[in-house]
Protein backbone atom coordinates (compact mmCIF):
# COMPACT_ATOMS: atom_id res chain seq x y z
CA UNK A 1 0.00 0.00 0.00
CA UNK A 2 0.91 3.49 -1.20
CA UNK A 3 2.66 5.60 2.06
CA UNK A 4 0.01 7.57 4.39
CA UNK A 5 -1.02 10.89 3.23
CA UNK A 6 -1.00 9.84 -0.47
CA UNK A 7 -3.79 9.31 -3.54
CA UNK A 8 -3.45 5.91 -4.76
CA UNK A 9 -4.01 5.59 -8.12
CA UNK A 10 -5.34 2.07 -9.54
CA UNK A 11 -4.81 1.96 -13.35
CA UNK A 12 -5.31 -2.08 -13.62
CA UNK A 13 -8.40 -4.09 -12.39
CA UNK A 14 -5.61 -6.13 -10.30
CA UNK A 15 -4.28 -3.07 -8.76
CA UNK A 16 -7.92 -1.90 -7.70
CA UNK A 17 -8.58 -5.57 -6.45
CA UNK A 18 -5.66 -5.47 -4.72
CA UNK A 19 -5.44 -2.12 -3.28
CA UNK A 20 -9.89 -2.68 -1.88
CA UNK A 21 -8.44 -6.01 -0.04
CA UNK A 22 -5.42 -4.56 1.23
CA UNK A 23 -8.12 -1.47 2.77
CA UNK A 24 -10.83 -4.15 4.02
CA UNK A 25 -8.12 -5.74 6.26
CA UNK A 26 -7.21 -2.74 7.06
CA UNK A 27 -11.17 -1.50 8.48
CA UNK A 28 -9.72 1.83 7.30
CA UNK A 29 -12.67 4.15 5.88
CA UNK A 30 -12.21 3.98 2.24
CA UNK A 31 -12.96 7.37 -0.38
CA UNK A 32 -12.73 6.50 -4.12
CA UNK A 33 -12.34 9.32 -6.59
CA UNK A 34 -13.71 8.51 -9.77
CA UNK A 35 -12.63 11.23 -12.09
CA UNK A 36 -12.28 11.49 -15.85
CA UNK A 37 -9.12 12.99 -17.58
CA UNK A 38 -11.47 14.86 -19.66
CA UNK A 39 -13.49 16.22 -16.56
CA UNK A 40 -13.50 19.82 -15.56
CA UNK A 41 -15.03 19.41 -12.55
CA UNK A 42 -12.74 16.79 -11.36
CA UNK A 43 -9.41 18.93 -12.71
CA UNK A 44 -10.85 21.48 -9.90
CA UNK A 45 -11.52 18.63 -7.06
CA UNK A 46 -8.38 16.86 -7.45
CA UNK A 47 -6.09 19.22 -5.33
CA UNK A 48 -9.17 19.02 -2.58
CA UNK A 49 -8.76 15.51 -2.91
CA UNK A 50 -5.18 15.10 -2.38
CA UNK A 51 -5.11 17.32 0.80
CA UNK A 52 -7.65 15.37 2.91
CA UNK A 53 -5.75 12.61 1.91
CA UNK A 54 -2.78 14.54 3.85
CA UNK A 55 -5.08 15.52 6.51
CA UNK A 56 -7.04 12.54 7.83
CA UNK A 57 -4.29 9.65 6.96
CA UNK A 58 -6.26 7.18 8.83
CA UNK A 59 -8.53 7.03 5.88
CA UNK A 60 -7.54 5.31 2.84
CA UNK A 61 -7.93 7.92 -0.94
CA UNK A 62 -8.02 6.29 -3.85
CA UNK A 63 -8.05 7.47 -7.49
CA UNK A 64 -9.76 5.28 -10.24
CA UNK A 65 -9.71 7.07 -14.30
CA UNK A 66 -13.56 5.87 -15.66
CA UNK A 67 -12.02 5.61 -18.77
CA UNK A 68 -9.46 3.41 -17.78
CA UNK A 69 -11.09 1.05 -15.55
CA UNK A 70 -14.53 0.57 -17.42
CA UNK A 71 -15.57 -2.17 -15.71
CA UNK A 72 -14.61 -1.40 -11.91
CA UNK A 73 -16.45 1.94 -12.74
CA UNK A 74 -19.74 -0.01 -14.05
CA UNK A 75 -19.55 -2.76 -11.34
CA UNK A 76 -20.03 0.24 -8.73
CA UNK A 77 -22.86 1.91 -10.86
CA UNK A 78 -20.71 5.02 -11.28
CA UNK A 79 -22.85 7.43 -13.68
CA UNK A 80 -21.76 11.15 -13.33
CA UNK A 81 -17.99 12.39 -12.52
CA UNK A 82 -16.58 12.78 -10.31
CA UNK A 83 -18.19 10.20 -7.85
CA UNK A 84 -16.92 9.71 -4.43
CA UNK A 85 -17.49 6.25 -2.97
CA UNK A 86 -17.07 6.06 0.89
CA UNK A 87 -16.40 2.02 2.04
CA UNK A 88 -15.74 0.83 5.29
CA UNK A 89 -15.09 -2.75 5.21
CA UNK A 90 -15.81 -3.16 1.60
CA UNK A 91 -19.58 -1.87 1.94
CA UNK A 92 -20.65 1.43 0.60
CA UNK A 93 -21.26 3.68 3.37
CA UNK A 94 -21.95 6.76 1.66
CA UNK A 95 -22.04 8.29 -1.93
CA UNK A 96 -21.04 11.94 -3.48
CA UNK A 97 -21.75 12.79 -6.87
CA UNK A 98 -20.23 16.13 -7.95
CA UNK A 99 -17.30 18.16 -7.01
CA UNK A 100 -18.58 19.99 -4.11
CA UNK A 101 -15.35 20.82 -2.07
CA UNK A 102 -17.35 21.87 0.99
CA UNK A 103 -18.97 18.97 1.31
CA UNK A 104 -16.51 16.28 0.37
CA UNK A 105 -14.40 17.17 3.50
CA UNK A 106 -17.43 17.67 6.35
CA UNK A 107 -18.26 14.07 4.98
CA UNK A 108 -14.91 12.20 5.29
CA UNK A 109 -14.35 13.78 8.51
CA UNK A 110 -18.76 12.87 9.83
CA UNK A 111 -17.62 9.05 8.69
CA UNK A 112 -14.26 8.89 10.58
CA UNK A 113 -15.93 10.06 13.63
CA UNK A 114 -18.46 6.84 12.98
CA UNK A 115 -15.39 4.70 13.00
């Protein structure tokens, strides 16, 4: 697993597999990004994103490309970009659909107080 603090980017179907087991033994809370290249929206969220991964580093952040990972994007019904996917224990906990940088952190920080 990538060092605390960091985005993790999975660009294989094996990494993404590998990086959601590696997080479910962990019980870590668990915020996917699922962003486009192509993505304005997700351009402007991505620095946002990075920094609460800094900030709350008992959480796990990581980064899946829509466009790259097809499938893993389909398999978690992932319609609009960018979608945030909070797991804890490899359930979905919560949902966010749109960059909204005020809300994205009050809702990492609400679920690691659940923890």
């Amino acid at each position: 697993m990538a060092e605390e603090g960091a985005v993790i980017g999975c660009h294989t179907v094996d990494e993404w597999n590998h990086q959601l087991g590696q997080a479910k033994e962990s019980s870590k809370l668990v915020v996917v990004d699922f962003t486009a290249s192509w993505c304005g929206p997700c351009r402007i969220i991505a620095p946002i994103f990075a920094e609460l991964a800094k900030k709350f580093t008992n959480a796990i952040f990581l980064k899946v490309d829509v466009d790259e990972l097809k499938t893993v994007s389909e398999e978690w019904k992932v319609t609009a970009m960018p979608t945030f996917i909070f797991l804890k224990d490899g359930e979905v906990v919560d949902k966010l659909v749109g960059a909204h940088k005020d809300e994205l952190p009050k809702k990492v920080e609400l679920l690691l107080n659940k923890q």
